[in-house]
PDB file of N, CA and C in Angstrom:
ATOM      1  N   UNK A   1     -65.987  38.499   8.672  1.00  0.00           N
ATOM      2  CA  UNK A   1     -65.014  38.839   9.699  1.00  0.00           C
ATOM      3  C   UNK A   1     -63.621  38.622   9.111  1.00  0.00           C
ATOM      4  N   UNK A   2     -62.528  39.606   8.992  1.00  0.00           N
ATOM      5  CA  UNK A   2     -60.899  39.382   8.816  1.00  0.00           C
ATOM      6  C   UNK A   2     -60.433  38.805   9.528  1.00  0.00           C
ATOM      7  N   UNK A   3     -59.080  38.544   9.233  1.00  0.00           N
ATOM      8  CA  UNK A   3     -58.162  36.989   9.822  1.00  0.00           C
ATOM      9  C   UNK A   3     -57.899  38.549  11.089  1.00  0.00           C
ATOM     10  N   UNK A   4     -57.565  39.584  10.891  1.00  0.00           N
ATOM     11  CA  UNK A   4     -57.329  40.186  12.081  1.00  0.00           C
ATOM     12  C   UNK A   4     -57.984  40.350  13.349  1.00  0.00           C
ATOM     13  N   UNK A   5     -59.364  40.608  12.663  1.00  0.00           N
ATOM     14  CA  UNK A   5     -60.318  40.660  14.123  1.00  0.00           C
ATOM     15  C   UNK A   5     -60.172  38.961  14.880  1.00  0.00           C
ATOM     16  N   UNK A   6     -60.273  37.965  13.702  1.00  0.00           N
ATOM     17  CA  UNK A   6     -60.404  36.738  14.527  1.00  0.00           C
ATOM     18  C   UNK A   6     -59.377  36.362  15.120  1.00  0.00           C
ATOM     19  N   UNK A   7     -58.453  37.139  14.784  1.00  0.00           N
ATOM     20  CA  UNK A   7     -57.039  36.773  15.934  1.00  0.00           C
ATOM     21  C   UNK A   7     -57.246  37.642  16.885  1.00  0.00           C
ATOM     22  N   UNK A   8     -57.652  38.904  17.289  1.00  0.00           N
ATOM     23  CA  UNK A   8     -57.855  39.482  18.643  1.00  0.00           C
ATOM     24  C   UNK A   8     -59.046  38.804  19.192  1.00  0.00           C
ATOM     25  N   UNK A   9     -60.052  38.233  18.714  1.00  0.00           N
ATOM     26  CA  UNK A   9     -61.136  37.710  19.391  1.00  0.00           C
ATOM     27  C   UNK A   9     -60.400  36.460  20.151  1.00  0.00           C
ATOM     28  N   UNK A  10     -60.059  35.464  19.514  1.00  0.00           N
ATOM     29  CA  UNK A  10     -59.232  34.426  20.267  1.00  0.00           C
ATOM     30  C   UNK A  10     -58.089  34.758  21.164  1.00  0.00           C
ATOM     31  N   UNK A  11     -57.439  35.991  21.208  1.00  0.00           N
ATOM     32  CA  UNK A  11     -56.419  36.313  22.033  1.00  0.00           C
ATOM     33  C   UNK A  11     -57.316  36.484  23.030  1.00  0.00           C
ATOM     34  N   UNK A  12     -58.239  37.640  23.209  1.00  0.00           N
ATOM     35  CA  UNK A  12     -59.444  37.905  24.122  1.00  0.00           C
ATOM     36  C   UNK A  12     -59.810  36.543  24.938  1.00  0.00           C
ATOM     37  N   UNK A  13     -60.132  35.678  23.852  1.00  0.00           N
ATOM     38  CA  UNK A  13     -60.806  34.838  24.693  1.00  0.00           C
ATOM     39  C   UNK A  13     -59.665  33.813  25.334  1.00  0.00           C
ATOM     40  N   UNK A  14     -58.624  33.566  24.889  1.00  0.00           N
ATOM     41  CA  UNK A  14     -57.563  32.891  25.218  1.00  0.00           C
ATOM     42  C   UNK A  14     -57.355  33.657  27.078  1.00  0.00           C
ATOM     43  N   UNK A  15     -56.822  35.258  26.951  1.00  0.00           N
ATOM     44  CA  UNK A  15     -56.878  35.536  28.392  1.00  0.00           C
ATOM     45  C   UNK A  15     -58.030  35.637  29.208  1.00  0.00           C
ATOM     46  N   UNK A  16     -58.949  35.401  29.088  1.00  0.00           N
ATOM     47  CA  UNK A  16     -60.276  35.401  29.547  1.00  0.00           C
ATOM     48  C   UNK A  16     -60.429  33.789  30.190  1.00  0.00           C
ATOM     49  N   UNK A  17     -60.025  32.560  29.799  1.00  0.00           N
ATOM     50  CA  UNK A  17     -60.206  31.122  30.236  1.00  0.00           C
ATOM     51  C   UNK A  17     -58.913  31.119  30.907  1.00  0.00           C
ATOM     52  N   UNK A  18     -57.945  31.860  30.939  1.00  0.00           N
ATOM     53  CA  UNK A  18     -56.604  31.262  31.630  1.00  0.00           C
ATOM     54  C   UNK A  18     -57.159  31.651  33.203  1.00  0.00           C
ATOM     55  N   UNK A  19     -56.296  30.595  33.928  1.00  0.00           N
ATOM     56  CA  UNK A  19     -56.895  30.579  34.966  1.00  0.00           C
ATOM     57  C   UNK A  19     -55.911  31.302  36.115  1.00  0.00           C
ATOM     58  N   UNK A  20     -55.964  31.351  37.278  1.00  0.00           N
ATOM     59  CA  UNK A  20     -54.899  31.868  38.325  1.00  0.00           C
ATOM     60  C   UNK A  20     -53.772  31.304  38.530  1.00  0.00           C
ATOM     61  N   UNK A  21     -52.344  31.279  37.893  1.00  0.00           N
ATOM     62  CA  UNK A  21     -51.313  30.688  38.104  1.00  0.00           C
ATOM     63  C   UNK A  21     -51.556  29.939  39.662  1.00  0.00           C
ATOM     64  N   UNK A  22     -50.916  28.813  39.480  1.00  0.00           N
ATOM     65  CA  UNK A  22     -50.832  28.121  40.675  1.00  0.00           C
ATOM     66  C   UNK A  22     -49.354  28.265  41.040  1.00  0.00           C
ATOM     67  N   UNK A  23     -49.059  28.717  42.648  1.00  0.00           N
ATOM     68  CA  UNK A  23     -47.374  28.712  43.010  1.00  0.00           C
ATOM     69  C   UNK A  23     -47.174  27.050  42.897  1.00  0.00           C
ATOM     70  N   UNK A  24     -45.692  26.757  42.774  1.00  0.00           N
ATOM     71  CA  UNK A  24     -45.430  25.300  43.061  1.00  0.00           C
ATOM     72  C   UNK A  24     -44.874  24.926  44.438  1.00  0.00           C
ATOM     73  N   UNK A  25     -45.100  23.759  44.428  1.00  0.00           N
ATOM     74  CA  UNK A  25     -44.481  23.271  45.626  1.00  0.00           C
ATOM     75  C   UNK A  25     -43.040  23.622  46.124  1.00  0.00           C
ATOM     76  N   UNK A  26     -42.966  24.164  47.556  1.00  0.00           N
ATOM     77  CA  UNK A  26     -41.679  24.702  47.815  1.00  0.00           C
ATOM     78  C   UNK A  26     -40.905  23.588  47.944  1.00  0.00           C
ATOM     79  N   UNK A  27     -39.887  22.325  46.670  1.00  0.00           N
ATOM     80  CA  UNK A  27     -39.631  21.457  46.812  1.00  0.00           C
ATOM     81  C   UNK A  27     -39.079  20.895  45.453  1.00  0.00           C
ATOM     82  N   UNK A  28     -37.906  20.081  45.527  1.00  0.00           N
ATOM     83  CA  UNK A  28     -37.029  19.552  44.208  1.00  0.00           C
ATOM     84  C   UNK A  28     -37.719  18.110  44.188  1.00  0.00           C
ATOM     85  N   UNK A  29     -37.989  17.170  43.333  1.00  0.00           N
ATOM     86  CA  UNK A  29     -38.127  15.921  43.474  1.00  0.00           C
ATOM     87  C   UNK A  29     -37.049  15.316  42.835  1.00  0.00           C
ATOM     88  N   UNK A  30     -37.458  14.021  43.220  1.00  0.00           N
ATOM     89  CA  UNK A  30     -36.185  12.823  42.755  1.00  0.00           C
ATOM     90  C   UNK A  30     -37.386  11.725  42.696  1.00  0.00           C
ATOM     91  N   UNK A  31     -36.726  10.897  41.789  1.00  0.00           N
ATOM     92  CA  UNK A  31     -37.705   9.571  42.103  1.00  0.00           C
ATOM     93  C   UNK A  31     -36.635   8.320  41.560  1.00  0.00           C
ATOM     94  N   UNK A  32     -37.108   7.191  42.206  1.00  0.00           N
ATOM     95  CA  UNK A  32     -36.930   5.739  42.202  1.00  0.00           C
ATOM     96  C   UNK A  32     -37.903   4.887  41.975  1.00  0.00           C
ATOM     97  N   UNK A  33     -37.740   4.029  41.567  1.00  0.00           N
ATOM     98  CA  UNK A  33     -38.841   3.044  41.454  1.00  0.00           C
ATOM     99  C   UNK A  33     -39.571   2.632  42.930  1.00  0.00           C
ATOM    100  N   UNK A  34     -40.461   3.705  42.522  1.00  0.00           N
ATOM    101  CA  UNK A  34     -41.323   2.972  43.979  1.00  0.00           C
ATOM    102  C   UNK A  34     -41.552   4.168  44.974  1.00  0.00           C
ATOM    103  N   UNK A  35     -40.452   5.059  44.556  1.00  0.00           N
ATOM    104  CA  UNK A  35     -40.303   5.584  45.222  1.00  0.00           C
ATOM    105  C   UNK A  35     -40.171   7.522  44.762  1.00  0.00           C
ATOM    106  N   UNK A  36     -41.102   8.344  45.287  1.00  0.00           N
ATOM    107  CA  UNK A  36     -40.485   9.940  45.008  1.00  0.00           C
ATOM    108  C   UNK A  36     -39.296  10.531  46.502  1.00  0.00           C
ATOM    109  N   UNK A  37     -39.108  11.041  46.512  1.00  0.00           N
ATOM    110  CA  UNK A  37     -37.653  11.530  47.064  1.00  0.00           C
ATOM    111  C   UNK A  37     -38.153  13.186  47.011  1.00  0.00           C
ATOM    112  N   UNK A  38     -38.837  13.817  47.763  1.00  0.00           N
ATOM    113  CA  UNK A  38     -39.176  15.165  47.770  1.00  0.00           C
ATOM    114  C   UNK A  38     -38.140  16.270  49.296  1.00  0.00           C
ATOM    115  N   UNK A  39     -37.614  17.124  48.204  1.00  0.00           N
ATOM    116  CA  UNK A  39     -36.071  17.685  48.990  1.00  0.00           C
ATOM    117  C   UNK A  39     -37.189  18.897  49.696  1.00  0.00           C
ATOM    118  N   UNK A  40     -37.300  19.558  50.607  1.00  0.00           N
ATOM    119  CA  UNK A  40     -38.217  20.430  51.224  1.00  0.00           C
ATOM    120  C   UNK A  40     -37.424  21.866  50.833  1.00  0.00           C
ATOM    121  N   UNK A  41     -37.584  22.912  50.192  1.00  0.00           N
ATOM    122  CA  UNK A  41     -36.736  24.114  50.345  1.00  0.00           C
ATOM    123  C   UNK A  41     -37.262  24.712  51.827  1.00  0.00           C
ATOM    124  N   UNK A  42     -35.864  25.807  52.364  1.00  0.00           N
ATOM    125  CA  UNK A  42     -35.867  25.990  53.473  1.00  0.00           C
ATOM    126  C   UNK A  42     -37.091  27.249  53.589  1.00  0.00           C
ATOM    127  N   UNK A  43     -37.597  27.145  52.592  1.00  0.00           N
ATOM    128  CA  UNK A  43     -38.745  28.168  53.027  1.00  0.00           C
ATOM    129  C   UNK A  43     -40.102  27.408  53.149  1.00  0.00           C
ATOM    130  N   UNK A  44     -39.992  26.528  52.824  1.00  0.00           N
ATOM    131  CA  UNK A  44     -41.799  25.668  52.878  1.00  0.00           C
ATOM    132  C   UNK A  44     -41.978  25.282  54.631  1.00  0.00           C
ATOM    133  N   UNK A  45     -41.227  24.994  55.745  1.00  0.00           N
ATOM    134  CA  UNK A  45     -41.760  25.170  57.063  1.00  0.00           C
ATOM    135  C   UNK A  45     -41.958  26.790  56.915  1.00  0.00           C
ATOM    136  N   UNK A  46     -41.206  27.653  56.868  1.00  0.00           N
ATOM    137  CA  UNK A  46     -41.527  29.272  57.309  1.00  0.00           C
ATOM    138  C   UNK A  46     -43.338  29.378  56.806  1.00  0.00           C
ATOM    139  N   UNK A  47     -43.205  28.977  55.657  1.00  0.00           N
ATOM    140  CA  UNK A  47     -44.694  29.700  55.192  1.00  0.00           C
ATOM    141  C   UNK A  47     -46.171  28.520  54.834  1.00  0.00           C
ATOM    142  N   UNK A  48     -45.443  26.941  55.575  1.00  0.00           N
ATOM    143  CA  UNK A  48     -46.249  25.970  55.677  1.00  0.00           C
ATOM    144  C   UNK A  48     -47.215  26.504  56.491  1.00  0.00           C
ATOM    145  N   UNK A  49     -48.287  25.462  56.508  1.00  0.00           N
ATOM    146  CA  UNK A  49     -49.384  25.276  58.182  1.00  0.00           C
ATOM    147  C   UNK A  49     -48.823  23.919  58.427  1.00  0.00           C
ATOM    148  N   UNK A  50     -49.336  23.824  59.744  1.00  0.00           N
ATOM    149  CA  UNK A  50     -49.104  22.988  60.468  1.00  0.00           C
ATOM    150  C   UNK A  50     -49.262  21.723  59.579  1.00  0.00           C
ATOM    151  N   UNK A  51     -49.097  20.234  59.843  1.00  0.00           N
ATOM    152  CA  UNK A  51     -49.164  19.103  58.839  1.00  0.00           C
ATOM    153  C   UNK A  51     -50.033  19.302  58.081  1.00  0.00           C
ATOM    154  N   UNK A  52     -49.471  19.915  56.787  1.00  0.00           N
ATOM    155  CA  UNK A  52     -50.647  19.586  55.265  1.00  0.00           C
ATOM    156  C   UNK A  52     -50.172  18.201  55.119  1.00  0.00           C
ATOM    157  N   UNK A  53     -51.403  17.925  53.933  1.00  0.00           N
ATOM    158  CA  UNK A  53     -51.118  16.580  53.328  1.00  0.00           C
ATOM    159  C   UNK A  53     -50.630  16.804  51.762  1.00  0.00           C
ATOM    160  N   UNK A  54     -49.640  16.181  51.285  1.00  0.00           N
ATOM    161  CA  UNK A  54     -49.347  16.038  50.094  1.00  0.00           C
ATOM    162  C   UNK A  54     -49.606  15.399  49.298  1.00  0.00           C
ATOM    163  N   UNK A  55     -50.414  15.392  48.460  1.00  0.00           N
ATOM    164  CA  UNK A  55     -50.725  14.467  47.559  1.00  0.00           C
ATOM    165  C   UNK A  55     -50.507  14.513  46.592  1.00  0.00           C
ATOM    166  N   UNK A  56     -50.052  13.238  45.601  1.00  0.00           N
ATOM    167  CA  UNK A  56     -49.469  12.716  44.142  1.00  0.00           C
ATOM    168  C   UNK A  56     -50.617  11.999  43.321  1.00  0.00           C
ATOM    169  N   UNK A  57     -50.713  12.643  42.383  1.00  0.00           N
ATOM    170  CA  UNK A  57     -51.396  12.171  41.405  1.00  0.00           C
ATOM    171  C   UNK A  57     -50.408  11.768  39.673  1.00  0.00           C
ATOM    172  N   UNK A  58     -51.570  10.858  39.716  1.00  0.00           N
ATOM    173  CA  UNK A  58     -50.875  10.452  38.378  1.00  0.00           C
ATOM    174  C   UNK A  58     -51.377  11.272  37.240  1.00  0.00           C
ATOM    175  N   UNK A  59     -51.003  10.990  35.655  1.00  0.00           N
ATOM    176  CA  UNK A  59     -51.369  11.609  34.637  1.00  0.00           C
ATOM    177  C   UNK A  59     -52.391  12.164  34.224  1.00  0.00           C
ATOM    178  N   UNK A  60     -53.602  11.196  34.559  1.00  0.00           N
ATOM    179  CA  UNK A  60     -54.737  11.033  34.510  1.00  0.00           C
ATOM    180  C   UNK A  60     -55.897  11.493  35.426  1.00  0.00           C
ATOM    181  N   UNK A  61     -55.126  12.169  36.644  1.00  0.00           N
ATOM    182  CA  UNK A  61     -55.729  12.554  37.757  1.00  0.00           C
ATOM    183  C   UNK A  61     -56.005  11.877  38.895  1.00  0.00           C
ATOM    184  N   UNK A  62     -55.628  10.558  39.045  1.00  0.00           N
ATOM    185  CA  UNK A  62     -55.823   9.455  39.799  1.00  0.00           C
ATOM    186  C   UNK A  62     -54.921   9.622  40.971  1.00  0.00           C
ATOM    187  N   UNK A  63     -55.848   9.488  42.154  1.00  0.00           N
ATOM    188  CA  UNK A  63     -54.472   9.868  43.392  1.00  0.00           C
ATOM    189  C   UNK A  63     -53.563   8.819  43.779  1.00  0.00           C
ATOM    190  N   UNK A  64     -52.346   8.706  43.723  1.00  0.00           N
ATOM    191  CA  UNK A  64     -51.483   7.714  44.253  1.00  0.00           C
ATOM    192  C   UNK A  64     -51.018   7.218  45.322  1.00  0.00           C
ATOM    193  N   UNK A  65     -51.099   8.638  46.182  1.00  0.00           N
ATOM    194  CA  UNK A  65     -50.757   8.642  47.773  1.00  0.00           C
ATOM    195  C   UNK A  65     -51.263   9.776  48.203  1.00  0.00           C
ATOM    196  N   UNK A  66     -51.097   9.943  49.174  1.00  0.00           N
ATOM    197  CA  UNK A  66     -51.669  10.804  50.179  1.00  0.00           C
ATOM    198  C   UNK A  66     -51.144  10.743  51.406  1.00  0.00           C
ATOM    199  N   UNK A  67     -49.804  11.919  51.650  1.00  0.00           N
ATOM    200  CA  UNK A  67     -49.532  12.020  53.109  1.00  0.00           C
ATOM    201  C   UNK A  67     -49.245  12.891  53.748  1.00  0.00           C
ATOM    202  N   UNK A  68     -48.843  13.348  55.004  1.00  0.00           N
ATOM    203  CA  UNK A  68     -48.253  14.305  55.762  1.00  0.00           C
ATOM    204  C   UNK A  68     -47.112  14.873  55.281  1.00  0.00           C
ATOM    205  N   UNK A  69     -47.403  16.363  54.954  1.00  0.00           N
ATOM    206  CA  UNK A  69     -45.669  16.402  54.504  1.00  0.00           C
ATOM    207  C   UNK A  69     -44.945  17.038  55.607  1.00  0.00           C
ATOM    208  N   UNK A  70     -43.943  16.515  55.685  1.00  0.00           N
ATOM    209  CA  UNK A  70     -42.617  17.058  57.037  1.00  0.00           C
ATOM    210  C   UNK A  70     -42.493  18.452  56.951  1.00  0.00           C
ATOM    211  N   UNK A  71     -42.254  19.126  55.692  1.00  0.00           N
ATOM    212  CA  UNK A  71     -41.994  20.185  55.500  1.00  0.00           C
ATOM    213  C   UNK A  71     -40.388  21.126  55.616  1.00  0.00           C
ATOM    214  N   UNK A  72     -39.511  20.019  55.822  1.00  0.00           N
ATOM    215  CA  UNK A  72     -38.109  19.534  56.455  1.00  0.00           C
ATOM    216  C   UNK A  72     -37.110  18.358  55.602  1.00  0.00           C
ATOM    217  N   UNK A  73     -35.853  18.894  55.075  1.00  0.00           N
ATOM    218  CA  UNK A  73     -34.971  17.996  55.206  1.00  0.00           C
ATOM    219  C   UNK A  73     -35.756  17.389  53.833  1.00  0.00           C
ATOM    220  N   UNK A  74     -35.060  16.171  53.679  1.00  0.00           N
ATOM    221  CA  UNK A  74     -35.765  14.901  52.692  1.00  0.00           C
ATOM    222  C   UNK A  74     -36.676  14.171  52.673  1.00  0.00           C
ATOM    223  N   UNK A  75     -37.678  13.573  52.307  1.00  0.00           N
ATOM    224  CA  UNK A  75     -38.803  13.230  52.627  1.00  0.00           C
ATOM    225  C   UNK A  75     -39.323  11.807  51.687  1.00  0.00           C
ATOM    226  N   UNK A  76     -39.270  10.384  51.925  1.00  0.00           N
ATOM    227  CA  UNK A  76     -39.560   9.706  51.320  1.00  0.00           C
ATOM    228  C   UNK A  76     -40.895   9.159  51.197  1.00  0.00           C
ATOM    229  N   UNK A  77     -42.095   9.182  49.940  1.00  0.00           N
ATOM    230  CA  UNK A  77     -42.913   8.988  49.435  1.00  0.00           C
ATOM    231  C   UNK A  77     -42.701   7.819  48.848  1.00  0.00           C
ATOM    232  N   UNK A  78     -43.795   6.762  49.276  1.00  0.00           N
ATOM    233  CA  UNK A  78     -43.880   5.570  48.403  1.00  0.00           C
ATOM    234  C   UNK A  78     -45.253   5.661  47.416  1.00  0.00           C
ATOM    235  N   UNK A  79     -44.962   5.467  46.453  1.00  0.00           N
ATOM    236  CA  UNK A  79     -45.340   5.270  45.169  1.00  0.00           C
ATOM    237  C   UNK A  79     -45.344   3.898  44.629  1.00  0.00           C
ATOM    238  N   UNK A  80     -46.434   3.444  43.687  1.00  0.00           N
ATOM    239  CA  UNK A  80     -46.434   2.196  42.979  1.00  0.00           C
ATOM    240  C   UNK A  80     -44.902   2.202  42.013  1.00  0.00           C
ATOM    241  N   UNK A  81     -44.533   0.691  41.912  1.00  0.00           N
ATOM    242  CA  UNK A  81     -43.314   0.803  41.705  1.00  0.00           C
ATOM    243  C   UNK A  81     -42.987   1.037  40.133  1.00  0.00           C
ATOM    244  N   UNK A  82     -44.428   0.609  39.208  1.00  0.00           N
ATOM    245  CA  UNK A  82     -44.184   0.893  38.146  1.00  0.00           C
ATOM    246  C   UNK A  82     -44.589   2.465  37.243  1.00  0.00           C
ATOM    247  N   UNK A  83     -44.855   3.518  38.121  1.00  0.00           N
ATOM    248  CA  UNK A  83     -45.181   4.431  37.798  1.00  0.00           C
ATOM    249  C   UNK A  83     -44.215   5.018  36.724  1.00  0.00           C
ATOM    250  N   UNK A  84     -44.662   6.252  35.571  1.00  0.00           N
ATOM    251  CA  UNK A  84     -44.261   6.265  34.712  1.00  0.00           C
ATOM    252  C   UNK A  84     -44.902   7.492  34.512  1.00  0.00           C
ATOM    253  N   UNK A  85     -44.103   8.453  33.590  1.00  0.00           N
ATOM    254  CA  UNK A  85     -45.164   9.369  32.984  1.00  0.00           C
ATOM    255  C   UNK A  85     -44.715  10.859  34.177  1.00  0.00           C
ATOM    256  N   UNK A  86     -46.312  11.443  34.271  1.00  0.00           N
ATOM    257  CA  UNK A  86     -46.224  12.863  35.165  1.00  0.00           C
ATOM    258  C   UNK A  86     -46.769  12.412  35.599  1.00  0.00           C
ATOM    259  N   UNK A  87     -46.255  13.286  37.088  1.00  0.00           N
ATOM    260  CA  UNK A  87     -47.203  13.563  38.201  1.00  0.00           C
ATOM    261  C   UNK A  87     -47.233  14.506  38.545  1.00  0.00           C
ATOM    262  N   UNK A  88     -48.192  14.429  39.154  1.00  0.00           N
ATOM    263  CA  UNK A  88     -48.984  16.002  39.839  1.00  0.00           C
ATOM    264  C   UNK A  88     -48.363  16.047  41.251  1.00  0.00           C
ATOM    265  N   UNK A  89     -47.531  16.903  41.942  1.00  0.00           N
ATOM    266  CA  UNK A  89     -47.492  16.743  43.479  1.00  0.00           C
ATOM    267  C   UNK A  89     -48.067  17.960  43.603  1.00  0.00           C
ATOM    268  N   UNK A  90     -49.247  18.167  44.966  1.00  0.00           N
ATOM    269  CA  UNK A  90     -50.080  18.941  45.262  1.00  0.00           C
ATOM    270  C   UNK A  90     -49.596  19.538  47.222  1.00  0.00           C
ATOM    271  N   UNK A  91     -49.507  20.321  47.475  1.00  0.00           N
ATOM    272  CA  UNK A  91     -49.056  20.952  48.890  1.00  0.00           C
ATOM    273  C   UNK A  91     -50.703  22.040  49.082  1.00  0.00           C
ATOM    274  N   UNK A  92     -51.993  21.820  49.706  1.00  0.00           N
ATOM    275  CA  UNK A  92     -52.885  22.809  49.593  1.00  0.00           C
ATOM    276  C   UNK A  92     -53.062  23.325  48.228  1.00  0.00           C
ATOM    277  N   UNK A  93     -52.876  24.665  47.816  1.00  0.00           N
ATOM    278  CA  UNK A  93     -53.198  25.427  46.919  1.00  0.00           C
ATOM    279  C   UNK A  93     -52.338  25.119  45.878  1.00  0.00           C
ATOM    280  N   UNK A  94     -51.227  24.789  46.265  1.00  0.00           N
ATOM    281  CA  UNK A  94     -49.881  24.811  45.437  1.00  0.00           C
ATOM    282  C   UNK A  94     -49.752  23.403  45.018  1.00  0.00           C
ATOM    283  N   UNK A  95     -48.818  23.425  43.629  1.00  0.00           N
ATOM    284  CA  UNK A  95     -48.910  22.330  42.517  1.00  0.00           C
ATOM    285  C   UNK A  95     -47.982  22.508  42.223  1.00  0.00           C
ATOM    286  N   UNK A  96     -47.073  21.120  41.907  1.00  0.00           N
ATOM    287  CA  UNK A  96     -45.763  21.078  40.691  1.00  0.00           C
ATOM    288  C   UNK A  96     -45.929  19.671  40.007  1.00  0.00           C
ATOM    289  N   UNK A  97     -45.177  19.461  38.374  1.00  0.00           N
ATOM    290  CA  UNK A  97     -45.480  18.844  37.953  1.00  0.00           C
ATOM    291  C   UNK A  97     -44.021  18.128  37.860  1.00  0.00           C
ATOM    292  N   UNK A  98     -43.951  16.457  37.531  1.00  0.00           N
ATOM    293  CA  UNK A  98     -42.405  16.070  37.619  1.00  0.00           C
ATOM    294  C   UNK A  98     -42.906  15.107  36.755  1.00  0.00           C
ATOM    295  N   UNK A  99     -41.848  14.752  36.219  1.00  0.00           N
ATOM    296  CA  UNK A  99     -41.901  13.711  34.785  1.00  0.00           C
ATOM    297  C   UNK A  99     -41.001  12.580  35.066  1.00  0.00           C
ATOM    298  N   UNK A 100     -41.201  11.254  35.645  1.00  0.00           N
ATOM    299  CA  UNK A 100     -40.836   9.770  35.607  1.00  0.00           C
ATOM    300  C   UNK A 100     -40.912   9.621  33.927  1.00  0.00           C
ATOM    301  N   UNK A 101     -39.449   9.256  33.712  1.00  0.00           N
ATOM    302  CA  UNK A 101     -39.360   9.030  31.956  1.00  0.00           C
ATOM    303  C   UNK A 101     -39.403   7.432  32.345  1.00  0.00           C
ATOM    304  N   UNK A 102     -39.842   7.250  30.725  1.00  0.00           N
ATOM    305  CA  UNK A 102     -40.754   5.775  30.462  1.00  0.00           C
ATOM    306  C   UNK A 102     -39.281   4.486  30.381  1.00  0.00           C
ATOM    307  N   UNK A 103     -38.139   5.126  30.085  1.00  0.00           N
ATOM    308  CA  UNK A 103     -36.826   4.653  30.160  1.00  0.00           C
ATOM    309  C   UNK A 103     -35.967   4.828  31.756  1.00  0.00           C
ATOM    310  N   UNK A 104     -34.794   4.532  31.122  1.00  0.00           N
ATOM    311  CA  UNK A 104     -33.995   4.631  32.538  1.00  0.00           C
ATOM    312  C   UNK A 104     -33.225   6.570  31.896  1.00  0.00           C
ATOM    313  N   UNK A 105     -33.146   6.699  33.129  1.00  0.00           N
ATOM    314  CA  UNK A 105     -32.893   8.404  32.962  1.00  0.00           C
ATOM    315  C   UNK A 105     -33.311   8.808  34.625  1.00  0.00           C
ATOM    316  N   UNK A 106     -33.118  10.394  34.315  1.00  0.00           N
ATOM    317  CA  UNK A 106     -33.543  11.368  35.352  1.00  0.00           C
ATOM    318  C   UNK A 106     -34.722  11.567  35.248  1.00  0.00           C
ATOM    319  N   UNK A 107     -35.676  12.341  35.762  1.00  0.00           N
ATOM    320  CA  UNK A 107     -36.716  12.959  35.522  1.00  0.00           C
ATOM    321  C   UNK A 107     -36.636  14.512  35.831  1.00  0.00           C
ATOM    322  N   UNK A 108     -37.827  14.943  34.888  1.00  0.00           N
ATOM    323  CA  UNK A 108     -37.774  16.799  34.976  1.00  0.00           C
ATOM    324  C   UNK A 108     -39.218  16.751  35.645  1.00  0.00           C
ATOM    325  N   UNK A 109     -38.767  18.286  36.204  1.00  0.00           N
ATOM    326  CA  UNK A 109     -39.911  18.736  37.205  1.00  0.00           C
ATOM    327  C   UNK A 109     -39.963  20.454  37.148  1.00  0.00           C
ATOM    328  N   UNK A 110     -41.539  20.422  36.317  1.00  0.00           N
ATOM    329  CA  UNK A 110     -41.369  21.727  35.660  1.00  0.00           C
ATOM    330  C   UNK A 110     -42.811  22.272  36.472  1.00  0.00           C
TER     331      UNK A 110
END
């Protein structure tokens, strides 16, 4: 087999395992020690259901919390205070990922 075919076979199979983009959460985070800080965009009530639950997971997949999200305004989530790393915030179907840096800083949420 040529280095060519084995690069279209792995492209093949590369789009073949990718899975269904997930939308993200209609939502900016912030975090504090202890604490996430989730800003609601003004479209997540329009196209919410009624109280979902939001849930945060850590790096590893481990759930951290689990609550009602407002879907409104600012929204404070308590979190263990030494959390670190990514998390997963989950709304139903929808997923975003936010990064608590291991220092003092901001965090990104990609």
């Amino acid at each position: 087999m040529n280095m060519k075919n084995l690069i279209k076979m792995l492209a093949v199979a590369g789009l073949m395992s990718a899975g269904v983009a997930q939308a993200s959460v209609p939502a900016d985070f912030n975090a504090t020690p202890g604490v996430l800080f989730v800003n609601w965009h003004a479209t997540a009530a329009v196209d919410g259901k009624a109280n979902p639950m939001l849930e945060v997971r850590d790096g590893s997949g481990d759930l951290l919390t689990s609550v009602h999200a407002n879907l409104t305004g600012t929204q404070v989530v308590k979190i263990p205070s030494r959390t670190q790393g990514t998390l997963t915030v989950s709304l139903g179907e929808q997923s975003s990922d936010y990064r608590i840096p291991f220092g003092i800083g901001s965090g990104k949420q990609s």
